[in-house]
PDB file of N, CA and C in Angstrom:
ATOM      1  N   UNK A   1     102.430  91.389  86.470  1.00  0.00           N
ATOM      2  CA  UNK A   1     102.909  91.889  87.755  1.00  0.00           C
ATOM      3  C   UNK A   1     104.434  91.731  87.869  1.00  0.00           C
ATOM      4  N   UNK A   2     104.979  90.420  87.550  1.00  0.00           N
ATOM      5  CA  UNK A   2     106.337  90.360  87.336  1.00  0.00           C
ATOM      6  C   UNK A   2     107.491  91.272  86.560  1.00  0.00           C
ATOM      7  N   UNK A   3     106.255  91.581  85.142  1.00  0.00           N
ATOM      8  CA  UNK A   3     107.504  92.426  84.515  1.00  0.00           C
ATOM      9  C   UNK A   3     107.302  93.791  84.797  1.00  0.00           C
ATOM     10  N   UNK A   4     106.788  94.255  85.742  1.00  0.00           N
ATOM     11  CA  UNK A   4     106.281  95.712  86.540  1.00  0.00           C
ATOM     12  C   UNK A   4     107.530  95.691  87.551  1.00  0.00           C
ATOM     13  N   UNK A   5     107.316  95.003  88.505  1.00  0.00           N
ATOM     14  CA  UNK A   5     108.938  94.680  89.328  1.00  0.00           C
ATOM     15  C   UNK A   5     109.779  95.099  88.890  1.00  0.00           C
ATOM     16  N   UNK A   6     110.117  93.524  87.400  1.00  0.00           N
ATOM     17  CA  UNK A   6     111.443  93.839  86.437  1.00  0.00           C
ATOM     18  C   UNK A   6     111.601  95.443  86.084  1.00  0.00           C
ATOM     19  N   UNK A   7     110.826  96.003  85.670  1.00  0.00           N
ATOM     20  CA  UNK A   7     111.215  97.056  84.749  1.00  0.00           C
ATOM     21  C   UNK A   7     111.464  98.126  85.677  1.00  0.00           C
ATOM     22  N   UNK A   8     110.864  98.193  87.582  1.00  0.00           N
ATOM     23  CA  UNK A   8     111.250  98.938  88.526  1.00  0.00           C
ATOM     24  C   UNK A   8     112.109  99.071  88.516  1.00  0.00           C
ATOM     25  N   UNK A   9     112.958  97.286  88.854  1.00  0.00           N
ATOM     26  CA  UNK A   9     114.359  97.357  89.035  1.00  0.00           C
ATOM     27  C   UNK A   9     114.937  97.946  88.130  1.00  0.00           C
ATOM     28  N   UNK A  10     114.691  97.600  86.861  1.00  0.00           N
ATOM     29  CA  UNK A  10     115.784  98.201  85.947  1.00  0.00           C
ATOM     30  C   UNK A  10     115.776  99.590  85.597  1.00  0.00           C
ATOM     31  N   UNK A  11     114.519 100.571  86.364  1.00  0.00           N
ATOM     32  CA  UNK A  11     115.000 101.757  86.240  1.00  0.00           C
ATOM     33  C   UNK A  11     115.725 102.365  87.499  1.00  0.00           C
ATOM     34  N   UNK A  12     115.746 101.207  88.669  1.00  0.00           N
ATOM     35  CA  UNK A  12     116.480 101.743  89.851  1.00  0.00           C
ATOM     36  C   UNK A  12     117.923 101.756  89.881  1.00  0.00           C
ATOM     37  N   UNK A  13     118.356 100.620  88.851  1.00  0.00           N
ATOM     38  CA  UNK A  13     119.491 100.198  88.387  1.00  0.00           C
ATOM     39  C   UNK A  13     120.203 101.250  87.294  1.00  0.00           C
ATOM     40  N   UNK A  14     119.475 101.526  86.241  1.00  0.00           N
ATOM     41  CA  UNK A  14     119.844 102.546  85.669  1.00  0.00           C
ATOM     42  C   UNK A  14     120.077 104.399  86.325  1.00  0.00           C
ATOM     43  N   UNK A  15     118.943 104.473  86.775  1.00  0.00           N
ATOM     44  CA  UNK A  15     119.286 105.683  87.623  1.00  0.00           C
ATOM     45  C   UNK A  15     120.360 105.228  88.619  1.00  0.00           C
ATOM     46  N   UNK A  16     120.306 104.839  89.660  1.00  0.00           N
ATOM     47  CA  UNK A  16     121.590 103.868  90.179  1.00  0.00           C
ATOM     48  C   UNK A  16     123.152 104.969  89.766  1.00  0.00           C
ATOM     49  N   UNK A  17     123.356 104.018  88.139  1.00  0.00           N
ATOM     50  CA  UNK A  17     124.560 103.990  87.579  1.00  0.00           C
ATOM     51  C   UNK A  17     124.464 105.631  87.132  1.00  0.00           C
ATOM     52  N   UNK A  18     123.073 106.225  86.597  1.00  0.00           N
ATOM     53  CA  UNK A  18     123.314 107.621  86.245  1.00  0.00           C
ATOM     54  C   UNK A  18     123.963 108.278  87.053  1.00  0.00           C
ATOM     55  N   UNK A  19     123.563 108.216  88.793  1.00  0.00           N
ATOM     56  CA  UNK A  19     124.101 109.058  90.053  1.00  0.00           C
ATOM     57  C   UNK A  19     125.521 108.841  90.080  1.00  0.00           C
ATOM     58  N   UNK A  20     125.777 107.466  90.210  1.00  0.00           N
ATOM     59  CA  UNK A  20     127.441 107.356  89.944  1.00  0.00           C
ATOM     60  C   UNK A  20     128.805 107.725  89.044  1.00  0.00           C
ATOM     61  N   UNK A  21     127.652 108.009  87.740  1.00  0.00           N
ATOM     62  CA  UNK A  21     128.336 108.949  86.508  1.00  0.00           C
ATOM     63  C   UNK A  21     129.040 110.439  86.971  1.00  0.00           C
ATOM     64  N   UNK A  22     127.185 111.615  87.444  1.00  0.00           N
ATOM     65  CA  UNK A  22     127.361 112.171  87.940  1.00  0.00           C
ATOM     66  C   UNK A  22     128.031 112.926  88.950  1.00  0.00           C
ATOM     67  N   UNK A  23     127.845 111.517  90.258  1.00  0.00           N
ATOM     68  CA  UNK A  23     128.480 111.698  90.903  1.00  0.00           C
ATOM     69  C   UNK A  23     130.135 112.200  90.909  1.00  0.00           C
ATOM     70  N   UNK A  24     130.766 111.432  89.945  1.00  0.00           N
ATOM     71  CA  UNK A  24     132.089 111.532  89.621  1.00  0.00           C
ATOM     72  C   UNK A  24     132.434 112.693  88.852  1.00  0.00           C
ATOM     73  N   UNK A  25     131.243 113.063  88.587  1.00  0.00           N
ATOM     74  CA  UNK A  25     131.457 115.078  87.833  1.00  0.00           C
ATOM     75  C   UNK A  25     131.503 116.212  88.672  1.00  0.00           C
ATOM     76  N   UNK A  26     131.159 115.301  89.969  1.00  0.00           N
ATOM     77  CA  UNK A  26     130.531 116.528  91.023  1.00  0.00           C
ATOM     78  C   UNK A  26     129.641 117.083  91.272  1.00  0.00           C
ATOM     79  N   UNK A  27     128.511 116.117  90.996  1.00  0.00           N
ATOM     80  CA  UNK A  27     126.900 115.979  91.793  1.00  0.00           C
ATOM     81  C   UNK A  27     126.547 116.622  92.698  1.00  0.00           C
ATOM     82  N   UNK A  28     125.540 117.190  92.547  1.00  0.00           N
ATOM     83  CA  UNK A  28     125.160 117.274  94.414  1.00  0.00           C
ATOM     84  C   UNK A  28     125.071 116.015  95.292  1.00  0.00           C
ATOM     85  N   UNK A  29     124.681 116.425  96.864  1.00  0.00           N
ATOM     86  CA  UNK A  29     125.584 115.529  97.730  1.00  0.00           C
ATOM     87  C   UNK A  29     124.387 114.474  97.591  1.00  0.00           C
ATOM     88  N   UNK A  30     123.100 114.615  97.140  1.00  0.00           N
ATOM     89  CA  UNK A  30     122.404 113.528  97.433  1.00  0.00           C
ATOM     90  C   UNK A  30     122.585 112.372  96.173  1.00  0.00           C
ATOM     91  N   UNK A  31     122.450 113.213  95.163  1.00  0.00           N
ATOM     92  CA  UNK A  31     123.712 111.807  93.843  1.00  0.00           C
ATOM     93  C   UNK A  31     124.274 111.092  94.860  1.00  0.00           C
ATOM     94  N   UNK A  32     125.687 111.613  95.088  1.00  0.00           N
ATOM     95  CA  UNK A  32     127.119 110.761  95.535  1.00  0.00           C
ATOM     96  C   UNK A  32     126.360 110.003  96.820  1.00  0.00           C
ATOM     97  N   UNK A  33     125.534 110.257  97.450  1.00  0.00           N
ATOM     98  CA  UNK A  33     124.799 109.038  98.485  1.00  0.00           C
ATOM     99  C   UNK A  33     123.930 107.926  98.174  1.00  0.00           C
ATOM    100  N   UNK A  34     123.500 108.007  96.506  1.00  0.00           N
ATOM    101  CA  UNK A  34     122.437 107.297  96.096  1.00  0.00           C
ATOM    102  C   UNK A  34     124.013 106.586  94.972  1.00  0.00           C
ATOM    103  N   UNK A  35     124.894 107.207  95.049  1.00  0.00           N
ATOM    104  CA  UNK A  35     126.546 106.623  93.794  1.00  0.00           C
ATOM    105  C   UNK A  35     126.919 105.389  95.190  1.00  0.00           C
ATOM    106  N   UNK A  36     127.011 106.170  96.339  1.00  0.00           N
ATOM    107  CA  UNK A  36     127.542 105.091  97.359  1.00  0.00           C
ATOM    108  C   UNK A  36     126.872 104.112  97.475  1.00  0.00           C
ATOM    109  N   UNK A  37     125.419 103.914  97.092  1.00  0.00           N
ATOM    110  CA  UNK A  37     124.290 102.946  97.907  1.00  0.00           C
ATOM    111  C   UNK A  37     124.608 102.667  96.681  1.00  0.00           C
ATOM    112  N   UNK A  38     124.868 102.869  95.520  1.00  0.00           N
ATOM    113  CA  UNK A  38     124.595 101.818  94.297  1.00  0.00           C
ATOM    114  C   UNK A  38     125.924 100.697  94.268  1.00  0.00           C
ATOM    115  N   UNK A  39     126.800 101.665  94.554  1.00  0.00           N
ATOM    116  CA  UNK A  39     128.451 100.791  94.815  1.00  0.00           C
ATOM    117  C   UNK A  39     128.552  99.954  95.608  1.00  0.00           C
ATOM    118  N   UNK A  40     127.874 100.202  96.588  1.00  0.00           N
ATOM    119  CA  UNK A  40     127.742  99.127  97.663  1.00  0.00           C
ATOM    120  C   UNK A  40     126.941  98.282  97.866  1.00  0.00           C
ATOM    121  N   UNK A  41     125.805  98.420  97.281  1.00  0.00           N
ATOM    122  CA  UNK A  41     125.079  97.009  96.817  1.00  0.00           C
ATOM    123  C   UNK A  41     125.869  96.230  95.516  1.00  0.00           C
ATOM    124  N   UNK A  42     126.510  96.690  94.359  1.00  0.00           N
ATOM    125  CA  UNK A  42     126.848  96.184  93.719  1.00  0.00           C
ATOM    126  C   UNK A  42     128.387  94.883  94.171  1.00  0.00           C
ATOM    127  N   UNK A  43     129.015  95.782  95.284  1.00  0.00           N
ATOM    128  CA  UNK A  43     129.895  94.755  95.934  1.00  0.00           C
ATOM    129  C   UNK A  43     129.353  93.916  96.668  1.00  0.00           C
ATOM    130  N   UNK A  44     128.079  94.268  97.315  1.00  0.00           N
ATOM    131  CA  UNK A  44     127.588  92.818  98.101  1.00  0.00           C
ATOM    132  C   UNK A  44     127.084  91.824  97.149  1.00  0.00           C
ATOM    133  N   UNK A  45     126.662  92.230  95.778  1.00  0.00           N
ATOM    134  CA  UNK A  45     125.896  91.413  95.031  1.00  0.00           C
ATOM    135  C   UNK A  45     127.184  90.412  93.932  1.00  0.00           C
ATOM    136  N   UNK A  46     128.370  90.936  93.818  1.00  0.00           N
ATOM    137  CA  UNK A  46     129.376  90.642  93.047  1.00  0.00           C
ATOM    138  C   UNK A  46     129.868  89.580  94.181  1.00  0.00           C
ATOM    139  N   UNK A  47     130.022  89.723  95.686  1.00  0.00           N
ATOM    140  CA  UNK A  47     130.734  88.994  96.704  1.00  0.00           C
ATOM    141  C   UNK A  47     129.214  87.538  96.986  1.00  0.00           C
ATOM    142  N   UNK A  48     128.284  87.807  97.085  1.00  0.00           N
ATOM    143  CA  UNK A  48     127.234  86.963  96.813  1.00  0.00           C
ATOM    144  C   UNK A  48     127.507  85.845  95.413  1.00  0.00           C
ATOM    145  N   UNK A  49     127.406  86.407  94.733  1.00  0.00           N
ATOM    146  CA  UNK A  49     127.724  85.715  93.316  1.00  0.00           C
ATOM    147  C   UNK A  49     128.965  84.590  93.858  1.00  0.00           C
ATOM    148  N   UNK A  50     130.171  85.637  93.971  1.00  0.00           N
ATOM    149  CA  UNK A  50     131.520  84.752  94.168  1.00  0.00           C
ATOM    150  C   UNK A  50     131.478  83.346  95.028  1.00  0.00           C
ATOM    151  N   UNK A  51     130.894  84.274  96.216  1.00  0.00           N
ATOM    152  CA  UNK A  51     130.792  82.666  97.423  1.00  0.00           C
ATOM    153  C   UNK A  51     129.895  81.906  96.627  1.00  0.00           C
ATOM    154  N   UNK A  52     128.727  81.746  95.929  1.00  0.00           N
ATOM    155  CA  UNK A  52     127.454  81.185  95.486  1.00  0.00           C
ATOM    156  C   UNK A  52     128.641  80.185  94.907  1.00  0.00           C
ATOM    157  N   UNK A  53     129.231  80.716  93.662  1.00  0.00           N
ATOM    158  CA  UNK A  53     129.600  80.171  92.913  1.00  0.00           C
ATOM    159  C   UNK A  53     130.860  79.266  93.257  1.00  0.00           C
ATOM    160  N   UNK A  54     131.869  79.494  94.535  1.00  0.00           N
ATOM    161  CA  UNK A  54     132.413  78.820  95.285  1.00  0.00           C
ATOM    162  C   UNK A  54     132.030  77.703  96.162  1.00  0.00           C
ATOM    163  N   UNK A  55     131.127  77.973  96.297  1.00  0.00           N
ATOM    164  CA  UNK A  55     129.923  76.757  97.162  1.00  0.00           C
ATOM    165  C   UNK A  55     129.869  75.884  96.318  1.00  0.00           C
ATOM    166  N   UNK A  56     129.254  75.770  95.071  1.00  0.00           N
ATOM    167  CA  UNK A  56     128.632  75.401  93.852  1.00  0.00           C
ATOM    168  C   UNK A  56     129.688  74.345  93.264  1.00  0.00           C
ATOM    169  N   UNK A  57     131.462  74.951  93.220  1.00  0.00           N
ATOM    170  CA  UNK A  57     132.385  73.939  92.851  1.00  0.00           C
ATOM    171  C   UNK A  57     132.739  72.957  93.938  1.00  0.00           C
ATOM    172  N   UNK A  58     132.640  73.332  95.340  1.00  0.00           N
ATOM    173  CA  UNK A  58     133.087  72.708  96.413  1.00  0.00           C
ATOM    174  C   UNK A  58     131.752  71.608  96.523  1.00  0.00           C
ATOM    175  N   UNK A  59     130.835  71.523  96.295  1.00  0.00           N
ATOM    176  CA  UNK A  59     129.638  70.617  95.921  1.00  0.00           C
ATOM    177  C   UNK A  59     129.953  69.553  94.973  1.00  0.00           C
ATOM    178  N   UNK A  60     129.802  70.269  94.038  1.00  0.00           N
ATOM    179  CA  UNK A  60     130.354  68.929  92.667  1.00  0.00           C
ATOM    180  C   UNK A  60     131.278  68.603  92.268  1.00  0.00           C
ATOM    181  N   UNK A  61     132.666  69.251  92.991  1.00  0.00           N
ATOM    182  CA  UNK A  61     133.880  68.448  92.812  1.00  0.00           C
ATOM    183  C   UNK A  61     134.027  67.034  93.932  1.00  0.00           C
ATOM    184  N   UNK A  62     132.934  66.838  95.136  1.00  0.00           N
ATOM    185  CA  UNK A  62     133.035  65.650  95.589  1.00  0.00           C
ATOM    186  C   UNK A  62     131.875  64.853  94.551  1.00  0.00           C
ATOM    187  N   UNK A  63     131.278  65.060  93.836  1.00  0.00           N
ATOM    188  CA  UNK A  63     130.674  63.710  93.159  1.00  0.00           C
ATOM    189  C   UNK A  63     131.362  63.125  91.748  1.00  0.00           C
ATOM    190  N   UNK A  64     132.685  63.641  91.627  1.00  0.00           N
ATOM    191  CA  UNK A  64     133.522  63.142  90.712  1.00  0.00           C
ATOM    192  C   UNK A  64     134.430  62.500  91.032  1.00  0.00           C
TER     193      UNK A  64
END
């Protein structure tokens, strides 16, 4: 059941990045809306990461 998920995601992810290819060739308009939704999850998920990982040093630099 898990790697059914996995392999969803990774074709939502791949199509995803196909629309954004496209998109930049001059797609039709529903590409460049599925290029925007991929871009913009990818900045919330890159800005997620960052703070995570900012949290993470501000944690274990007080037990040293």
């Amino acid at each position: 059941m898990i790697g059914l998920i996995l392999l969803v995601l990774l074709v939502l992810v791949v199509g995803g990045c196909l629309c954004v290819v496209w998109a930049e060739r001059g797609g039709p308009r529903w590409a460049r809306a599925v290029a925007a939704i991929t871009l913009a999850l990818g900045e919330l998920v890159r800005h997620s990461s960052k703070k995570r990982r900012r949290l993470g040093r501000e944690n274990s630099s007080g037990d040293h």
